[in-house]
PDB file of N, CA and C in Angstrom:
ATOM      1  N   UNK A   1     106.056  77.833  99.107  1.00  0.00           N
ATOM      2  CA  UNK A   1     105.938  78.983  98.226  1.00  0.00           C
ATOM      3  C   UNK A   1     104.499  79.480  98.270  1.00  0.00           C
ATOM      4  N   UNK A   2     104.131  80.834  98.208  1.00  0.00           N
ATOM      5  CA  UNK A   2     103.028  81.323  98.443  1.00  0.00           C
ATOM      6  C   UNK A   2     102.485  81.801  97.027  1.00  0.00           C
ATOM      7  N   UNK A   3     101.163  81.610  96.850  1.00  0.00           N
ATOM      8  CA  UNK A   3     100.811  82.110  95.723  1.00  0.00           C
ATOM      9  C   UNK A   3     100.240  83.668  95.732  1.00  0.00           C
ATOM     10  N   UNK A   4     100.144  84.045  94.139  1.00  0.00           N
ATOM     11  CA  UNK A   4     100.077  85.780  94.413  1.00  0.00           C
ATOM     12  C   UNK A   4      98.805  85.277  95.136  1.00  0.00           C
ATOM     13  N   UNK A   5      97.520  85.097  94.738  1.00  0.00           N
ATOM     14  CA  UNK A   5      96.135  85.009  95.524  1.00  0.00           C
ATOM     15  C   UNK A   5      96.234  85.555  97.091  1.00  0.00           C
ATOM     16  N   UNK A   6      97.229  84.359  97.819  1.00  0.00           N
ATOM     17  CA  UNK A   6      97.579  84.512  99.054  1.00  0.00           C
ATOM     18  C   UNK A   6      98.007  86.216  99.664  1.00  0.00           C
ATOM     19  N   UNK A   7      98.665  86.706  98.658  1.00  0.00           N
ATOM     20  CA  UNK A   7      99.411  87.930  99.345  1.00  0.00           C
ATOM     21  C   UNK A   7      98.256  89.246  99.141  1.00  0.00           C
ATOM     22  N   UNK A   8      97.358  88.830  98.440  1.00  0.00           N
ATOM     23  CA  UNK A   8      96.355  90.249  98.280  1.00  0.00           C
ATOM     24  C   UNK A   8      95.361  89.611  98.916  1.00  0.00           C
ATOM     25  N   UNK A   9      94.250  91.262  99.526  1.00  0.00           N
ATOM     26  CA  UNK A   9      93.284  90.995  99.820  1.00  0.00           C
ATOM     27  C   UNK A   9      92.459  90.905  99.099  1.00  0.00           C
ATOM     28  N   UNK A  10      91.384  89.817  99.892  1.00  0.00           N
ATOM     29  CA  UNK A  10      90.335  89.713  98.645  1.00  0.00           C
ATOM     30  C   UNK A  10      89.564  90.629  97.905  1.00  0.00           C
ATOM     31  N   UNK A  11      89.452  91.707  98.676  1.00  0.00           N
ATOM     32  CA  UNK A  11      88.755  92.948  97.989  1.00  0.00           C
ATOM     33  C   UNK A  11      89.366  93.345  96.508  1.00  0.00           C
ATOM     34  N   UNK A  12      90.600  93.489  96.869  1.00  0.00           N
ATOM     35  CA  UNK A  12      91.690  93.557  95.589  1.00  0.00           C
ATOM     36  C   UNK A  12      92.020  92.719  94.563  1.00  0.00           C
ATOM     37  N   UNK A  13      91.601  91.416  95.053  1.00  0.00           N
ATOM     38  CA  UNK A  13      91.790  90.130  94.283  1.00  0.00           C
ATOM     39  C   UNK A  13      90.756  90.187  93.108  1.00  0.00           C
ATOM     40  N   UNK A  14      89.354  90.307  93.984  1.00  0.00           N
ATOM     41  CA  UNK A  14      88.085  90.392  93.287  1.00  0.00           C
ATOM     42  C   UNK A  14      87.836  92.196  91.918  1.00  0.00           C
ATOM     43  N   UNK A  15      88.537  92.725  92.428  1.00  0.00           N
ATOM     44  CA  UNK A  15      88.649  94.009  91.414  1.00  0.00           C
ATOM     45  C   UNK A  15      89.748  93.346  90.760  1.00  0.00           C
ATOM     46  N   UNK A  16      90.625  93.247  90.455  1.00  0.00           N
ATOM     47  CA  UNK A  16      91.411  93.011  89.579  1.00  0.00           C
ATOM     48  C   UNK A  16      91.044  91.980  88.899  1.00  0.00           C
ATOM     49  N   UNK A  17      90.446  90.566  89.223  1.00  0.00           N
ATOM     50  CA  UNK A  17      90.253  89.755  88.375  1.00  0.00           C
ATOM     51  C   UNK A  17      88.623  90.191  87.915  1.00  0.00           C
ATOM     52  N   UNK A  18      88.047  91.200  88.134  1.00  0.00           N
ATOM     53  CA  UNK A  18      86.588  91.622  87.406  1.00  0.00           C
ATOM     54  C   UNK A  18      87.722  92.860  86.036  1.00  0.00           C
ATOM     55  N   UNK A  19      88.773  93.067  86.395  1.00  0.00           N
ATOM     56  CA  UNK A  19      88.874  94.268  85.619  1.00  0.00           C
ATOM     57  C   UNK A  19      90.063  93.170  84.399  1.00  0.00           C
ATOM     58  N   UNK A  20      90.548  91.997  84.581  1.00  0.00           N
ATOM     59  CA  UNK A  20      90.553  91.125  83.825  1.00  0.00           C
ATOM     60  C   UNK A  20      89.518  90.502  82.829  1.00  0.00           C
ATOM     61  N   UNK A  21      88.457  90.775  83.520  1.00  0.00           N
ATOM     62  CA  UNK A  21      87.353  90.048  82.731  1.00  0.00           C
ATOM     63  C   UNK A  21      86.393  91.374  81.458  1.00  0.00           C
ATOM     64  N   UNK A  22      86.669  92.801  81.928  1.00  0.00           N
ATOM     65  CA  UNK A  22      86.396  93.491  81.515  1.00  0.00           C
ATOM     66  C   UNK A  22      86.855  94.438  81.034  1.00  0.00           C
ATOM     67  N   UNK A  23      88.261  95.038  80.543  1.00  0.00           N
ATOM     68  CA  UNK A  23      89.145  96.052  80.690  1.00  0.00           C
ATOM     69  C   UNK A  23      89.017  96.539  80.533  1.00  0.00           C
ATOM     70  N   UNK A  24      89.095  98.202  80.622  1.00  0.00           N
ATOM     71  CA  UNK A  24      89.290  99.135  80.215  1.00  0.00           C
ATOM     72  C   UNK A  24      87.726 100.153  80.560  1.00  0.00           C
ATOM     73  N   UNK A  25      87.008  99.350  81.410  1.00  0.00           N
ATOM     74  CA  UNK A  25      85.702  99.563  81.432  1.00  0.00           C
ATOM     75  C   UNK A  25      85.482 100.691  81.983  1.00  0.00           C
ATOM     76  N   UNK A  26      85.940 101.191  83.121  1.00  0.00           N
ATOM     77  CA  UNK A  26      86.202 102.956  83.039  1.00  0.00           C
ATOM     78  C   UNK A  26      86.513 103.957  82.051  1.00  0.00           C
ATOM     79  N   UNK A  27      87.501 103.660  81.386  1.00  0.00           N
ATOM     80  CA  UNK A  27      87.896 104.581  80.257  1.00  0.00           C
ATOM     81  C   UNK A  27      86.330 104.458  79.151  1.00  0.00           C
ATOM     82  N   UNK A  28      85.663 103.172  78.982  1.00  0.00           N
ATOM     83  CA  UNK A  28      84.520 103.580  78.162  1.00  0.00           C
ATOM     84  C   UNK A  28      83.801 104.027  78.346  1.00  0.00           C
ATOM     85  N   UNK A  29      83.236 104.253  79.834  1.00  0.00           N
ATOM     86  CA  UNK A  29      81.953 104.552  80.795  1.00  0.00           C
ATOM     87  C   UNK A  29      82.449 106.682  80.646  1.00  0.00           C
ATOM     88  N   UNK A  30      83.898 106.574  80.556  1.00  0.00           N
ATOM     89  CA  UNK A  30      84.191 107.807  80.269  1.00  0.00           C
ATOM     90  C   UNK A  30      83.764 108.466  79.261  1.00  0.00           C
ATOM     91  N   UNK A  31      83.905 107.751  78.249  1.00  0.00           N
ATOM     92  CA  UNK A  31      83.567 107.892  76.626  1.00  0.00           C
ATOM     93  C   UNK A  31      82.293 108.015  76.590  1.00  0.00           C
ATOM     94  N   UNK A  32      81.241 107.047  77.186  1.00  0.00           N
ATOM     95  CA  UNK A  32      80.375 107.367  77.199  1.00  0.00           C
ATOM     96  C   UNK A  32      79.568 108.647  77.766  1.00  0.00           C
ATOM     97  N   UNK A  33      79.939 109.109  78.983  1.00  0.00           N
ATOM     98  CA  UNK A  33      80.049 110.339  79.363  1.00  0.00           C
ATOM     99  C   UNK A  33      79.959 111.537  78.963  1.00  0.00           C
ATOM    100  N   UNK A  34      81.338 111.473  78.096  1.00  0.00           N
ATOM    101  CA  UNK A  34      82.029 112.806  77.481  1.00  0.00           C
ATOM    102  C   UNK A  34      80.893 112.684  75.965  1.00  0.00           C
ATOM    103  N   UNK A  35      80.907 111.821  75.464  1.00  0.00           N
ATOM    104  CA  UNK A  35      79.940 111.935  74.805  1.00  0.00           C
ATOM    105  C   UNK A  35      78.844 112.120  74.569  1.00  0.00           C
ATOM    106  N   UNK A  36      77.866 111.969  75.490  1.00  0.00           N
ATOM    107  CA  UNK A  36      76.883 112.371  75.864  1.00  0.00           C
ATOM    108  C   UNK A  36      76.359 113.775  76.147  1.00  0.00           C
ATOM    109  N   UNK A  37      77.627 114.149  77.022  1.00  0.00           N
ATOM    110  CA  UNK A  37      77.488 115.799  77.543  1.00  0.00           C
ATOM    111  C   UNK A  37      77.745 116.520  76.025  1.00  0.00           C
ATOM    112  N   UNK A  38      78.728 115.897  74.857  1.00  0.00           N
ATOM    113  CA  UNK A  38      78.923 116.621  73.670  1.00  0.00           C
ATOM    114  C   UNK A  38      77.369 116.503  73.466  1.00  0.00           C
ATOM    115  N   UNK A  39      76.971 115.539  72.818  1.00  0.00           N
ATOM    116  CA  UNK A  39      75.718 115.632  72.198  1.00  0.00           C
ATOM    117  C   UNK A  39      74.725 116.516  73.011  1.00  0.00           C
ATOM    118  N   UNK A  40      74.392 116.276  74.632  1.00  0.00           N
ATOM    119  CA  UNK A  40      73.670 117.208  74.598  1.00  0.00           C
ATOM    120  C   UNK A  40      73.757 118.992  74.662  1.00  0.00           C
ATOM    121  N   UNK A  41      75.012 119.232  74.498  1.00  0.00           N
ATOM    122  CA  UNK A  41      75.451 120.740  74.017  1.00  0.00           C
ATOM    123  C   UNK A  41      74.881 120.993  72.835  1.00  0.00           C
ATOM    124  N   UNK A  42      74.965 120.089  72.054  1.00  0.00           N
ATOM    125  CA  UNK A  42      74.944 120.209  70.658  1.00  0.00           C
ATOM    126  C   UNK A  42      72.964 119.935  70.406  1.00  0.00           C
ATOM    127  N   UNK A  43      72.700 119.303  70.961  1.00  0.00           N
ATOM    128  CA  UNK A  43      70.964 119.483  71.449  1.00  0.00           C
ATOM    129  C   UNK A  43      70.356 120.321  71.713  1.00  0.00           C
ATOM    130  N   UNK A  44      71.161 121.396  72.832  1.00  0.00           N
ATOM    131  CA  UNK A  44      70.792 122.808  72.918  1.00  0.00           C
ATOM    132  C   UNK A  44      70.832 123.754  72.275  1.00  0.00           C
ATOM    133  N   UNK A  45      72.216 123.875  71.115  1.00  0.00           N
ATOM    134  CA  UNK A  45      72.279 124.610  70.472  1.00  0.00           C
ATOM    135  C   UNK A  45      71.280 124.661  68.979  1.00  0.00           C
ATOM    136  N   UNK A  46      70.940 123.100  68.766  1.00  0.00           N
ATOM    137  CA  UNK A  46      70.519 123.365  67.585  1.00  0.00           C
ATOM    138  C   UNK A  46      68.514 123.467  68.077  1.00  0.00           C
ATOM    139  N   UNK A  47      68.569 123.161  69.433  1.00  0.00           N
ATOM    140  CA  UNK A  47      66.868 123.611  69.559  1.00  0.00           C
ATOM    141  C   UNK A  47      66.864 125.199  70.063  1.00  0.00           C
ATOM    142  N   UNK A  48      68.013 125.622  70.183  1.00  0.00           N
ATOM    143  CA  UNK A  48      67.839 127.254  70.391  1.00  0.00           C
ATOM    144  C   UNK A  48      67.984 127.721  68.772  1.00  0.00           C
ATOM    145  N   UNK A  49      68.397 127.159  67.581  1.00  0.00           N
ATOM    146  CA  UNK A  49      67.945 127.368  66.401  1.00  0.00           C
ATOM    147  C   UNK A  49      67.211 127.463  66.180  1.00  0.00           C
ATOM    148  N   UNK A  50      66.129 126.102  66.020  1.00  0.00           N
ATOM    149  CA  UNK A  50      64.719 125.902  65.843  1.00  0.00           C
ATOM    150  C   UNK A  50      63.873 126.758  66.173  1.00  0.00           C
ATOM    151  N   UNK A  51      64.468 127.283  68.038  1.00  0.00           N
ATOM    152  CA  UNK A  51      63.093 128.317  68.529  1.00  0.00           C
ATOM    153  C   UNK A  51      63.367 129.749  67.886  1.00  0.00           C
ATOM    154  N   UNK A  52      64.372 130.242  67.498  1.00  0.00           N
ATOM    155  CA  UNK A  52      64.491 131.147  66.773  1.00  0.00           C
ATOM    156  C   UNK A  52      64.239 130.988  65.512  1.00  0.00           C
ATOM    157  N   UNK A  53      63.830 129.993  64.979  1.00  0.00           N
ATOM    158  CA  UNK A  53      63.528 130.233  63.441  1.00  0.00           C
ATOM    159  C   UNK A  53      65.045 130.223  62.251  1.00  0.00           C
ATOM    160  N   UNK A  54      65.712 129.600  62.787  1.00  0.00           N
ATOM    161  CA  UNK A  54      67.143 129.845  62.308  1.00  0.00           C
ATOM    162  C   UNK A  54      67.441 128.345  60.965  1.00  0.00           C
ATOM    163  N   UNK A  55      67.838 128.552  60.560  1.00  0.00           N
ATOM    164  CA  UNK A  55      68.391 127.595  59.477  1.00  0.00           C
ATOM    165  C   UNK A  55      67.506 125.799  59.569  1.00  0.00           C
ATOM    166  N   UNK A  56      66.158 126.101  59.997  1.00  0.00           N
ATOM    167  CA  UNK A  56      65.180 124.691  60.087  1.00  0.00           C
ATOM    168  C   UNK A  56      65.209 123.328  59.307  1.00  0.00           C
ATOM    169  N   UNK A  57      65.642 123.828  58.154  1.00  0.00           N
ATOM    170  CA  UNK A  57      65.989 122.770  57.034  1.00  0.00           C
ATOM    171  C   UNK A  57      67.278 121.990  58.062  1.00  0.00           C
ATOM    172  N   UNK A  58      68.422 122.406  58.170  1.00  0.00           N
ATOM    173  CA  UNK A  58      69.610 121.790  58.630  1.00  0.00           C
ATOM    174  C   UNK A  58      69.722 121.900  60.218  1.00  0.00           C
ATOM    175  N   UNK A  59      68.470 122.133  61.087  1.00  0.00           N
ATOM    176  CA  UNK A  59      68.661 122.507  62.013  1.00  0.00           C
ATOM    177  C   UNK A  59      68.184 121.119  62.753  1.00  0.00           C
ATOM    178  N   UNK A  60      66.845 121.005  62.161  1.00  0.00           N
ATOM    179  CA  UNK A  60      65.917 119.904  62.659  1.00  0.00           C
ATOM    180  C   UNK A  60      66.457 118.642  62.489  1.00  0.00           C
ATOM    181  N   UNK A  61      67.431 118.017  61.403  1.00  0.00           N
ATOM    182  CA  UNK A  61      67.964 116.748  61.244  1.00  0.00           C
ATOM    183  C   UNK A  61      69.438 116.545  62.180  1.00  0.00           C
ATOM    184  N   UNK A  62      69.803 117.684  62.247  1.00  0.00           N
ATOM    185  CA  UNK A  62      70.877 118.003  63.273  1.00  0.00           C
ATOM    186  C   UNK A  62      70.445 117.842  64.919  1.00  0.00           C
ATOM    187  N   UNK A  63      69.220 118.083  65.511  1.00  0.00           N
ATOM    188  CA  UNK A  63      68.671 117.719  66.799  1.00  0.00           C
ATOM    189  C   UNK A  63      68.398 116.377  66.871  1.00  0.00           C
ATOM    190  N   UNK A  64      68.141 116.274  65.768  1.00  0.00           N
ATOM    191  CA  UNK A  64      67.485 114.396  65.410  1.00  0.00           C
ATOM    192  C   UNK A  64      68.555 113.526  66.396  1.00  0.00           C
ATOM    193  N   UNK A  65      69.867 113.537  65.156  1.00  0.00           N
ATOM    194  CA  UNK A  65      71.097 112.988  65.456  1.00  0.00           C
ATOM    195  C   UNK A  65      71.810 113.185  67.147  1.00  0.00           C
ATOM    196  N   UNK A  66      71.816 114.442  67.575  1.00  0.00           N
ATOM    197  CA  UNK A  66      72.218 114.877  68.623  1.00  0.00           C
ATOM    198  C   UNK A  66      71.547 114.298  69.773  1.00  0.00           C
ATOM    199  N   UNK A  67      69.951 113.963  69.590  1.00  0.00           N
ATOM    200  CA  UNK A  67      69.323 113.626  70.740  1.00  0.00           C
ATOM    201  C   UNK A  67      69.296 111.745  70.116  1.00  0.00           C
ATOM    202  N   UNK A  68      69.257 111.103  69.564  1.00  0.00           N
ATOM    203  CA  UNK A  68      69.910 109.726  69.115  1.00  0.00           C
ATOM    204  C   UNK A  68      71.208 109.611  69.213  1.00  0.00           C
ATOM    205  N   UNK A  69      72.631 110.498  69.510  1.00  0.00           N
ATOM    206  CA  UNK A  69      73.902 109.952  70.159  1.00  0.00           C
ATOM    207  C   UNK A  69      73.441 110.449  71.829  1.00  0.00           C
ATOM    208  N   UNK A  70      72.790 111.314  72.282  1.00  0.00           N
ATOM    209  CA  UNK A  70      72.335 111.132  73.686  1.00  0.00           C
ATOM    210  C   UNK A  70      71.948 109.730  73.764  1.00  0.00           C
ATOM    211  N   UNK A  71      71.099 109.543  73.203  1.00  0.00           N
ATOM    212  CA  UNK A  71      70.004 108.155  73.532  1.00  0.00           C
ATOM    213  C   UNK A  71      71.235 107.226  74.231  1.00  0.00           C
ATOM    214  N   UNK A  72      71.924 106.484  72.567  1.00  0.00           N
ATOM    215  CA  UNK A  72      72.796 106.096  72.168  1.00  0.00           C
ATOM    216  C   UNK A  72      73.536 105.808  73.714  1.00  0.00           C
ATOM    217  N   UNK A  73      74.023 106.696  73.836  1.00  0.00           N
ATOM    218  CA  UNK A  73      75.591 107.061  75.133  1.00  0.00           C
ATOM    219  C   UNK A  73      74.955 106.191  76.094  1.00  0.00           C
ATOM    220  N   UNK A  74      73.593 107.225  76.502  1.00  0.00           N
ATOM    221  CA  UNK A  74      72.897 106.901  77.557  1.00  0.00           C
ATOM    222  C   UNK A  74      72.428 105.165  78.021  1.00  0.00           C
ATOM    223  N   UNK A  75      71.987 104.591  76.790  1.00  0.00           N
ATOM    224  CA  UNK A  75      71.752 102.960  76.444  1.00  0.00           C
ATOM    225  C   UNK A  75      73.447 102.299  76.638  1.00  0.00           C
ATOM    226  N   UNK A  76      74.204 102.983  76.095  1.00  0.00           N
ATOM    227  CA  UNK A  76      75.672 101.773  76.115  1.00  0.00           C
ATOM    228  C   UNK A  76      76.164 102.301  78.091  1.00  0.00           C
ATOM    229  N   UNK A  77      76.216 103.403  78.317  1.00  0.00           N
ATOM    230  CA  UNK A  77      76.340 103.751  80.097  1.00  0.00           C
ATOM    231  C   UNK A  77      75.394 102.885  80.639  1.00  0.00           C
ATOM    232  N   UNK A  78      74.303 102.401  80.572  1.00  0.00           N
ATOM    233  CA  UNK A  78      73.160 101.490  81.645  1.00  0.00           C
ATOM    234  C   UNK A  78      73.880 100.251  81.392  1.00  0.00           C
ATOM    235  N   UNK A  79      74.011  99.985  80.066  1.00  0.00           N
ATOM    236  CA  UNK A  79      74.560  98.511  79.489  1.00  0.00           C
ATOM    237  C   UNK A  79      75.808  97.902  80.488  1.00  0.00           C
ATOM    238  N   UNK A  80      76.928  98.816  80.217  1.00  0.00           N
ATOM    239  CA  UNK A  80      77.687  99.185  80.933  1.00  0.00           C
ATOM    240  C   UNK A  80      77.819  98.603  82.554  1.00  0.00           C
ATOM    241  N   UNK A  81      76.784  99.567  83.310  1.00  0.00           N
ATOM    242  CA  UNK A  81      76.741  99.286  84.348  1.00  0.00           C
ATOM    243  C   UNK A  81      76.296  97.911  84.444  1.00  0.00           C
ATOM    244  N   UNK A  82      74.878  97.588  83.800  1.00  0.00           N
ATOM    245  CA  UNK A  82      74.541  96.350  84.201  1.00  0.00           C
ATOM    246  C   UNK A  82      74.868  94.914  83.899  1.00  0.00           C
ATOM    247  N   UNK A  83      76.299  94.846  82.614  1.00  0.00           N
ATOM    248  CA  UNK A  83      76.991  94.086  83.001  1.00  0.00           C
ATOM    249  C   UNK A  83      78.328  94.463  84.134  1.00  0.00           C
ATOM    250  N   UNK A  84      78.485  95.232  84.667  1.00  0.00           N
ATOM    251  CA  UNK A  84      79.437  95.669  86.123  1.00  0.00           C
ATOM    252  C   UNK A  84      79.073  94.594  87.083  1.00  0.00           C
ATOM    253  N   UNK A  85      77.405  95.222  86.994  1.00  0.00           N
ATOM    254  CA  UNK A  85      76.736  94.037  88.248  1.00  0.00           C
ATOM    255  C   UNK A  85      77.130  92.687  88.009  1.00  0.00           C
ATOM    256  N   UNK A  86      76.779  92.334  87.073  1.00  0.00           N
ATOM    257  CA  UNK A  86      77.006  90.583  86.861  1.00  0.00           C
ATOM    258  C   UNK A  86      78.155  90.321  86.942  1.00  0.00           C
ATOM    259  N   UNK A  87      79.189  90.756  86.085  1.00  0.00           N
ATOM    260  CA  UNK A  87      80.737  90.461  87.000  1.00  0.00           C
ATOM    261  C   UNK A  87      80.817  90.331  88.151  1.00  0.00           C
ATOM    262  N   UNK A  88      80.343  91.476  88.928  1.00  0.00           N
ATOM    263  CA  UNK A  88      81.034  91.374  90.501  1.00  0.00           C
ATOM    264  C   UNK A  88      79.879  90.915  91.214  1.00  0.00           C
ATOM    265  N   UNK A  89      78.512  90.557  90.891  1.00  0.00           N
ATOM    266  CA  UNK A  89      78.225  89.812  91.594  1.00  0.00           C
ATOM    267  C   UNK A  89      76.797  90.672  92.469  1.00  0.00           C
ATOM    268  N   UNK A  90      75.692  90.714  93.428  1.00  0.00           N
ATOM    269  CA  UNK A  90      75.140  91.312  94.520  1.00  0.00           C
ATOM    270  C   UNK A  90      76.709  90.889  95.675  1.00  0.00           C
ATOM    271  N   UNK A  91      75.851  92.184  96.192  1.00  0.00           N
ATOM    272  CA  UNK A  91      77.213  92.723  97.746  1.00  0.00           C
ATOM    273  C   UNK A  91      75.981  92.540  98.740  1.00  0.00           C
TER     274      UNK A  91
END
């Protein structure tokens, strides 16, 4: 009797048992993404406030936040990757 191991290649073996160890880790790297690009929309819009002189009181604590969920995204996407590496290892 052959075991599954046997019938896949190792290339395939080694992704599937890294995506065992990690799941779903695309769909977050997504999240992280999509989130990011929100916040920095939302970065632009409220420093094209600011330079116009537009609502400063609620404008300025609003860039705050927007450029801290950039940060944010940006720190959990590196994280992200650099446990990727340690799962699978140097190639």
């Amino acid at each position: 009797m052959t075991t599954p191991k046997s019938k896949l290649s190792p290339e395939i073996y080694a992704r599937l048992k890294a995506e065992a160890k990690a799941p779903y880790r695309g769909l977050r790297q997504f999240i992280y993404v999509g989130f990011g690009a929100s916040g920095l929309i939302g970065a632009f819009v409220f420093l094209a406030q600011l330079l116009a002189g537009r609502n400063i009181e609620s404008a300025l604590p609003n860039l705050a936040l927007q450029v801290g969920v950039v940060a944010l995204m940006v720190g959990l996407f590196r994280w992200e990757q650099r446990a990727n590496r340690r799962i699978s290892g140097p190639k």
